[in-house]
N, C-alpha and C. Protein backbone atom coordinates (compact mmCIF):
# COMPACT_ATOMS: atom_id res chain seq x y z
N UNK A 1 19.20 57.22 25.59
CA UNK A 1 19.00 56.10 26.49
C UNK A 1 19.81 54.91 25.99
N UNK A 2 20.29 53.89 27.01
CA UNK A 2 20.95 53.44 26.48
C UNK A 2 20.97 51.66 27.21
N UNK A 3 20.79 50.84 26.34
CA UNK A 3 20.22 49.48 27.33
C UNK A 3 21.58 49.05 27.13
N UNK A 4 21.17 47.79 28.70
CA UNK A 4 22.18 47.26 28.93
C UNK A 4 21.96 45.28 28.83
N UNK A 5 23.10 44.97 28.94
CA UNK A 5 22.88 43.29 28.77
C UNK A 5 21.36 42.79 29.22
N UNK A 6 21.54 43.03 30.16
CA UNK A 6 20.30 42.12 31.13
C UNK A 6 18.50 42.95 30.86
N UNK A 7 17.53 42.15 31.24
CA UNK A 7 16.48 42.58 30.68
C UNK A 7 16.17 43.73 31.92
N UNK A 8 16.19 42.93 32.95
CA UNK A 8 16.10 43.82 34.36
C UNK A 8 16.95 44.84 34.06
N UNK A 9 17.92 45.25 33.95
CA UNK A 9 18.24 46.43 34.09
C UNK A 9 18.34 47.55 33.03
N UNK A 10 18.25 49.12 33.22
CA UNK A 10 18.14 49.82 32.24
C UNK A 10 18.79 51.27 32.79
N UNK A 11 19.84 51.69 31.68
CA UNK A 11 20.24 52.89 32.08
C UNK A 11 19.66 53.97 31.22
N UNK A 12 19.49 55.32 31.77
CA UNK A 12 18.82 56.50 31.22
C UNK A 12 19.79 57.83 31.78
N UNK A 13 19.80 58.91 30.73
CA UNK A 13 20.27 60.25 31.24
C UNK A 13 19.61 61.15 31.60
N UNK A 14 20.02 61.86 31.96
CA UNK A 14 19.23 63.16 32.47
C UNK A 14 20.12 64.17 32.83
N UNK A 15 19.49 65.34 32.38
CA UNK A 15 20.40 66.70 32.83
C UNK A 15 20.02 67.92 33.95
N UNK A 16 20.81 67.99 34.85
CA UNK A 16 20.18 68.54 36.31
C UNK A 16 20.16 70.14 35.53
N UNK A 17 18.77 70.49 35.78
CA UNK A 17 18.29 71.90 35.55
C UNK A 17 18.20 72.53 37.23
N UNK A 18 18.13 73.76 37.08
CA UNK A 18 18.76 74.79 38.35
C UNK A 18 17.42 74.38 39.16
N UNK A 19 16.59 74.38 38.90
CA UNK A 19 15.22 74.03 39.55
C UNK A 19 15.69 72.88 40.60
N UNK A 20 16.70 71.57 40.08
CA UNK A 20 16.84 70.58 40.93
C UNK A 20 17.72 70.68 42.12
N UNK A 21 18.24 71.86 41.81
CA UNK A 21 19.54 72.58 42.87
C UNK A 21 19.13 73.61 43.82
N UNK A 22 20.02 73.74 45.04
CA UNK A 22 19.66 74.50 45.90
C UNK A 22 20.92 75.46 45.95
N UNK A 23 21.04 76.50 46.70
CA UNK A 23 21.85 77.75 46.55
C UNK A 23 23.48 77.43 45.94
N UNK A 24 23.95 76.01 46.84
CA UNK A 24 24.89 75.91 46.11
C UNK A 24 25.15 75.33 45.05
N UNK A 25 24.66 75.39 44.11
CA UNK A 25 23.94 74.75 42.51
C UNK A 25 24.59 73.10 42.74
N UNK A 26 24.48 72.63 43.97
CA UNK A 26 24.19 71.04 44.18
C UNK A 26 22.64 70.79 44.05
N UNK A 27 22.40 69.48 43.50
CA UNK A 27 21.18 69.09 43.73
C UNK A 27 20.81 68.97 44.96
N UNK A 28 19.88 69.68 45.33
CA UNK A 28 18.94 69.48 46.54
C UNK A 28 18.52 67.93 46.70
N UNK A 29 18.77 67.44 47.95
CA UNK A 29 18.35 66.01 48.25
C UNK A 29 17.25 65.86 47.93
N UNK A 30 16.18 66.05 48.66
CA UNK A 30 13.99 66.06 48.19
C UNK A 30 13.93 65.34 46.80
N UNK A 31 15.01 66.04 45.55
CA UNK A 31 14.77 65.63 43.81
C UNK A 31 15.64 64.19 43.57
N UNK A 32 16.08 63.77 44.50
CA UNK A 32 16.31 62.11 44.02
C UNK A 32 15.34 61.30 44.07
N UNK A 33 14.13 61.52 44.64
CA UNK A 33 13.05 60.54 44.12
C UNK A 33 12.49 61.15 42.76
N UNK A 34 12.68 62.05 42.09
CA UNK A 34 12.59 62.49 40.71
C UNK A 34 12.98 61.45 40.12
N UNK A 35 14.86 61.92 40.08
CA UNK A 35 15.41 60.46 39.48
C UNK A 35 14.91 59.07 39.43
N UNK A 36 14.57 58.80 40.31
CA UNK A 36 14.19 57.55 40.77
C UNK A 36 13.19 57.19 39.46
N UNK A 37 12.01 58.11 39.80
CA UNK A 37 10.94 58.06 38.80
C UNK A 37 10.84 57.92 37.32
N UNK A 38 12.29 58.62 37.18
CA UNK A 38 12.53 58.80 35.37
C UNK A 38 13.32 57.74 35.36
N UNK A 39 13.79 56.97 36.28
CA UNK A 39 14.69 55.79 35.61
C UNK A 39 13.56 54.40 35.93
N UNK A 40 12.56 54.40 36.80
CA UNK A 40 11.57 53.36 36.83
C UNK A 40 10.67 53.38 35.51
N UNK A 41 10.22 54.76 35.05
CA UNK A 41 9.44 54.92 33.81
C UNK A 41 9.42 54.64 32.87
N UNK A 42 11.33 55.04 32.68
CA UNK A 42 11.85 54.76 30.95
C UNK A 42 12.36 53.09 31.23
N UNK A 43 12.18 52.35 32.47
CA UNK A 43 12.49 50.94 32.15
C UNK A 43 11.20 50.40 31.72
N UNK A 44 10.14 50.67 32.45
CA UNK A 44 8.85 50.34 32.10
C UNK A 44 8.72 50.29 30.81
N UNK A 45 9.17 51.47 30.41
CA UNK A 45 8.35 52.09 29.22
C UNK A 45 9.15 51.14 28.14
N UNK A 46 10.86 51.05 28.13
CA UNK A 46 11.37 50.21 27.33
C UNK A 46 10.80 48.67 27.49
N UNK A 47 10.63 48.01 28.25
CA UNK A 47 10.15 46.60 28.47
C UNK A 47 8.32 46.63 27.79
N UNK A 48 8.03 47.66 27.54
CA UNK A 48 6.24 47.69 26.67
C UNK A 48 5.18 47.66 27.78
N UNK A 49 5.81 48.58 28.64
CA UNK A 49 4.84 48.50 29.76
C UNK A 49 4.90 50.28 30.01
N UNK A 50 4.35 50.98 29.65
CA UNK A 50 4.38 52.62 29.70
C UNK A 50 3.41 52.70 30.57
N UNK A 51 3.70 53.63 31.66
CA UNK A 51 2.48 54.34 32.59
C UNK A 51 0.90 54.24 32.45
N UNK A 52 1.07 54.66 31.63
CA UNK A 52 -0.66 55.12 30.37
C UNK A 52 -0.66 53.94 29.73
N UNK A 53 -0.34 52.99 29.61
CA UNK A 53 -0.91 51.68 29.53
C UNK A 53 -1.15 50.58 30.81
N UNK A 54 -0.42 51.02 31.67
CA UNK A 54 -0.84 50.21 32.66
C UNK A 54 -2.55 50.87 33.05
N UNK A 55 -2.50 51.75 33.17
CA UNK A 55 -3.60 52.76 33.43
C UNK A 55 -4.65 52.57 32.91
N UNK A 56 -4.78 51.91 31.52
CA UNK A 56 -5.40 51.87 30.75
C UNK A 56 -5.61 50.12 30.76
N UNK A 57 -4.96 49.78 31.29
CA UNK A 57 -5.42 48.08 32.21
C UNK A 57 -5.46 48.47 33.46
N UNK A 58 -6.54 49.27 33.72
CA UNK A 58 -6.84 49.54 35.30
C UNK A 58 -5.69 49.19 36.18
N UNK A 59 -4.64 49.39 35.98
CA UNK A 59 -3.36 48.75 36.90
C UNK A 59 -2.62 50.41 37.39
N UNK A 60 -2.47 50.52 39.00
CA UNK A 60 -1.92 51.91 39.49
C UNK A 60 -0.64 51.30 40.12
N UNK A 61 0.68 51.64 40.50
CA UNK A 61 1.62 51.60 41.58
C UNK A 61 1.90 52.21 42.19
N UNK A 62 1.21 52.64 43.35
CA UNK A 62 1.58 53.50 44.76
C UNK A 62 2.61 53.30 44.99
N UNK A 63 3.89 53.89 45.33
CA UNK A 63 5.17 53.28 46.09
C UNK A 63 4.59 53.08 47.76
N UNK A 64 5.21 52.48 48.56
CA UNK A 64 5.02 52.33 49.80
C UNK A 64 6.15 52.55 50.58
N UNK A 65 7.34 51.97 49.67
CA UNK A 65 8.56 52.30 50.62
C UNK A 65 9.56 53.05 50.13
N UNK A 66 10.77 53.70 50.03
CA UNK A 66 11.59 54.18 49.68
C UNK A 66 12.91 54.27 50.91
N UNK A 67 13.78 54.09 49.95
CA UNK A 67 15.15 54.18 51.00
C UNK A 67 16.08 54.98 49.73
N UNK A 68 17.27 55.79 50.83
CA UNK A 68 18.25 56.53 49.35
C UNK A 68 19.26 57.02 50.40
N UNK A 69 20.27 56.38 49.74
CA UNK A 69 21.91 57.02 50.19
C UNK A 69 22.49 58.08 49.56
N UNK A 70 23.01 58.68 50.40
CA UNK A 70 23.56 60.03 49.21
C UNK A 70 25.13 59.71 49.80
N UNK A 71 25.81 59.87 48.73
CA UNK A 71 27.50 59.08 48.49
C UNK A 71 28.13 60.47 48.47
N UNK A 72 27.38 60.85 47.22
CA UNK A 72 28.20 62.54 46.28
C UNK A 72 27.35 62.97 46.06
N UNK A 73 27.90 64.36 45.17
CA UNK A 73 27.12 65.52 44.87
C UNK A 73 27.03 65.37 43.45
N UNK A 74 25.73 65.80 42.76
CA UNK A 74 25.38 66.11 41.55
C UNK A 74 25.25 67.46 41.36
N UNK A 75 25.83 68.16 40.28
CA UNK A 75 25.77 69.83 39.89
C UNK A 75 25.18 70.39 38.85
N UNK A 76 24.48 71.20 39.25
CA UNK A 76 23.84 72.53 37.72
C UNK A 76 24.21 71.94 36.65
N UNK A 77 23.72 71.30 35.97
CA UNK A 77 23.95 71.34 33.82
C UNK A 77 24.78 70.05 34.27
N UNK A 78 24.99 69.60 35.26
CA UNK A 78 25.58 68.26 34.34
C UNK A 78 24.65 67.04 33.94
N UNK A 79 25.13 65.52 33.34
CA UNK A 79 24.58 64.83 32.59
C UNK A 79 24.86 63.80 33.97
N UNK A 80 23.70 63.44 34.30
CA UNK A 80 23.22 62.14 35.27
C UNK A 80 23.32 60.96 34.52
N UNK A 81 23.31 59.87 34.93
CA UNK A 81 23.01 58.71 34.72
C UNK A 81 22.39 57.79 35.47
N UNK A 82 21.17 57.50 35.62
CA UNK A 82 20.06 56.69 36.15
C UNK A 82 19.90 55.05 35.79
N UNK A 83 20.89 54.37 37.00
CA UNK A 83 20.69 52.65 36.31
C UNK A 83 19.46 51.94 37.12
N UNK A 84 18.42 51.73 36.42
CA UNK A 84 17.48 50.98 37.45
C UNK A 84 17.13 49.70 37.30
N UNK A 85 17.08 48.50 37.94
CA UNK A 85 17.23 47.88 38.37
C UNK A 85 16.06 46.86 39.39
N UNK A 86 15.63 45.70 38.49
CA UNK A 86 14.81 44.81 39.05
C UNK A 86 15.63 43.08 39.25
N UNK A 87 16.15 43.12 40.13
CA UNK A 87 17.11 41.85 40.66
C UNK A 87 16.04 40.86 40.62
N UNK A 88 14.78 40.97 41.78
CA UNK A 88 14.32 39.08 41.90
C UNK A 88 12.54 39.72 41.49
N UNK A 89 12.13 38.27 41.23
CA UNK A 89 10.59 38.46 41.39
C UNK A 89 9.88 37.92 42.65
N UNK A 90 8.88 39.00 42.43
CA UNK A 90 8.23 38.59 43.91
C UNK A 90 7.13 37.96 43.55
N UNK A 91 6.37 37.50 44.51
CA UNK A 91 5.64 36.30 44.19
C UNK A 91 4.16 36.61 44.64
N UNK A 92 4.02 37.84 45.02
CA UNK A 92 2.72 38.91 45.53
C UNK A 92 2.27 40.20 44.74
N UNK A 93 2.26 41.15 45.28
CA UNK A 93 1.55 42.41 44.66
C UNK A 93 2.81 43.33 44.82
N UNK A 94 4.06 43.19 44.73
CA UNK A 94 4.83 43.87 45.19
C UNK A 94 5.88 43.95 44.00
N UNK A 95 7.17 45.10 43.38
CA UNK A 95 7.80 45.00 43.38
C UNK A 95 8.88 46.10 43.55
N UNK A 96 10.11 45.54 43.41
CA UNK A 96 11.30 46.63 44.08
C UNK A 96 12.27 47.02 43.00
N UNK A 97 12.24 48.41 43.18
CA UNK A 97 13.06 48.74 41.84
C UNK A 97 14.45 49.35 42.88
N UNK A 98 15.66 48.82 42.55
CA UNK A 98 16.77 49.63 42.61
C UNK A 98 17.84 50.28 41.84
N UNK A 99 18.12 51.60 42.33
CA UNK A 99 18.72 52.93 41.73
C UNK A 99 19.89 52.92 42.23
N UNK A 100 20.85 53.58 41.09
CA UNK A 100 22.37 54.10 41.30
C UNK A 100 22.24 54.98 40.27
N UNK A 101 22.62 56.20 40.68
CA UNK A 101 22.74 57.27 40.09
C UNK A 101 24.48 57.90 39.81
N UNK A 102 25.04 57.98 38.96
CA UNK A 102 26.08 58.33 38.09
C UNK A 102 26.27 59.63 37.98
N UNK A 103 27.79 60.05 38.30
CA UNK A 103 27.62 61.76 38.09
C UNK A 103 28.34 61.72 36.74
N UNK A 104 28.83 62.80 36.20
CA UNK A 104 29.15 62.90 34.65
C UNK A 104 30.38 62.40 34.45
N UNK A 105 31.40 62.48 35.96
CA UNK A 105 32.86 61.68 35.85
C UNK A 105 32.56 59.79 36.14
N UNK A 106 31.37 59.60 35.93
CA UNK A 106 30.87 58.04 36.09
C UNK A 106 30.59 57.39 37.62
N UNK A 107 31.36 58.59 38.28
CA UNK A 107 30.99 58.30 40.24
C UNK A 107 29.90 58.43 40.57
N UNK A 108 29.54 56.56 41.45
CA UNK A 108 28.02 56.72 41.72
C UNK A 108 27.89 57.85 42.61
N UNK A 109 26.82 58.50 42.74
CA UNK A 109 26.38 59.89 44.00
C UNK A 109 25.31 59.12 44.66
N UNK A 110 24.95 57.99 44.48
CA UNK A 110 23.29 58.17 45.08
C UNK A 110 22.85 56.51 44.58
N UNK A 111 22.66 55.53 45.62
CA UNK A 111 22.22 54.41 45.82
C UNK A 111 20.42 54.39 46.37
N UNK A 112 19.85 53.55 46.11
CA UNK A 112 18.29 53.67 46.57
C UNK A 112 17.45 52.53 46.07
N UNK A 113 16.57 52.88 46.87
CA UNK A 113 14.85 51.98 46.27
C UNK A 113 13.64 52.18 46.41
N UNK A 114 13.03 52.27 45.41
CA UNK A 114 11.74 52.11 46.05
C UNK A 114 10.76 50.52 45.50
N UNK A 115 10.02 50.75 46.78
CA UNK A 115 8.58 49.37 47.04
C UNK A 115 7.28 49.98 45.69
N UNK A 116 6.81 49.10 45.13
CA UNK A 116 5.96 49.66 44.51
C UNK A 116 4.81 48.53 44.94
N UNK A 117 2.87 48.85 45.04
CA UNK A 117 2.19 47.76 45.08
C UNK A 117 1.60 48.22 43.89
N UNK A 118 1.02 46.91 43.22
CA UNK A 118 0.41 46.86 41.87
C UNK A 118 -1.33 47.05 42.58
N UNK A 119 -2.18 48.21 42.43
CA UNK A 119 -3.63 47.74 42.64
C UNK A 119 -4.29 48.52 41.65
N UNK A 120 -5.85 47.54 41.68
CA UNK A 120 -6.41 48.07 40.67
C UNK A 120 -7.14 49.38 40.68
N UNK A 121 -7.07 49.87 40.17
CA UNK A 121 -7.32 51.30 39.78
C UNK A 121 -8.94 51.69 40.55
N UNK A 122 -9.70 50.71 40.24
CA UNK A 122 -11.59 51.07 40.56
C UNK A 122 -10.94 50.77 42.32
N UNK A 123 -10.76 49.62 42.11
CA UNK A 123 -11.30 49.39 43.47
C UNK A 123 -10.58 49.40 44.90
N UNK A 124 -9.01 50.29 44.23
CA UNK A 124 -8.10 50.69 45.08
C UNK A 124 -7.61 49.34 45.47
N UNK A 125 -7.89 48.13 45.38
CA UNK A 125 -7.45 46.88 45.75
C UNK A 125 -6.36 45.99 45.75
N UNK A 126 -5.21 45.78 46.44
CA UNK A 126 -4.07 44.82 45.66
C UNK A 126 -4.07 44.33 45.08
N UNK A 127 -3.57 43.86 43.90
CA UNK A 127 -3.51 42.71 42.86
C UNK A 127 -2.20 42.25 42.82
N UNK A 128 -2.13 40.85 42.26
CA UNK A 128 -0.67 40.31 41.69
C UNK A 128 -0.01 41.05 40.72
N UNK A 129 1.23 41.25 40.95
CA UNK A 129 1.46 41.36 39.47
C UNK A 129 1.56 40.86 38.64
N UNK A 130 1.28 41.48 36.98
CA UNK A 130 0.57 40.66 36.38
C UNK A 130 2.20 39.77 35.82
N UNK A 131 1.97 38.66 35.14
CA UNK A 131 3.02 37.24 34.77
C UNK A 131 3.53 38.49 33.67
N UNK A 132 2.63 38.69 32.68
CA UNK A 132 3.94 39.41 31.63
C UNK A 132 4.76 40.60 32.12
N UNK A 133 4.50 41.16 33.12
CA UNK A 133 5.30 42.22 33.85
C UNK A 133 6.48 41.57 34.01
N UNK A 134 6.54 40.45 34.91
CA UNK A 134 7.99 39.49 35.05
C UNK A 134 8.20 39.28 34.09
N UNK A 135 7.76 38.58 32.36
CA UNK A 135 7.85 37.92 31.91
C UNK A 135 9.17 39.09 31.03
N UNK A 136 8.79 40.16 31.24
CA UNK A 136 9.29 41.69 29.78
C UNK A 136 10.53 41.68 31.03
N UNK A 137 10.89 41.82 32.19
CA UNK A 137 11.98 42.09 32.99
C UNK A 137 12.92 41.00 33.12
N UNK A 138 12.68 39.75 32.14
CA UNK A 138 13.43 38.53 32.30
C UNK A 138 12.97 37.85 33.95
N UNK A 139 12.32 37.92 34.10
CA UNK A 139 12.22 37.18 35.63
C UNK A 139 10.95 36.08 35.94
């Protein structure tokens, strides 16, 4: 893994196993919200905010929205690159992570986003997000 200048943003690798591919050992479209997931996680997780700790502050993120361009093709065994990406803060229960995905010659394949809402875990309820969430993403 490998960080970059800014706090918001964070790049991660990953290597496409045959599972993520369809007959013609291209990645099957359906597995870019995979990506998505492993490059929202390991930013989390680098900024001191890991899954299983939010969890563990009653805090869940449903996504609500998602959008994804497909540019190029990603292939069998090669090495991805996942840049994800938190531009502004929002000022509600909401935030937006955006993705560019990297094939192994450095050509983006795959632009995207997803909506995430912050609620609490018991009572299924929206919440703000919390200030040190912005505070670890520079925002």
């Amino acid at each position: 893994m490998e960080k970059v200048n800014n706090l918001n943003t964070f790049r991660t690798k990953t290597r496409i196993l045959y599972k993520h591919t369809d007959q013609m050992k291209v990645v099957y479209y359906g597995n870019y919200p995979e990506f998505y997931e492993i490059g929202r996680v390991e930013l989390m997780r680098e900024r001191g905010f890991p899954y299983a700790e939010l969890e563990a502050m009653g805090i869940q993120m449903p996504i609500i929205e998602m959008h994804s361009k497909y540019i190029g093709s990603a292939l069998y065994d090669e090495l991805i690159e996942i840049e994800t990406t938190v531009k502004e803060r929002n000022t509600g229960i909401r935030i937006q992570f955006d993705y560019n995905i990297y094939n192994e010659a450095g050509k983006k394949i795959n632009e995207g986003y997803t909506i995430l809402c912050f609620i609490d875990a018991e009572t299924r309820k929206p919440i703000r997000v919390p200030e040190r969430i912005w505070t670890s993403l520079g925002l």
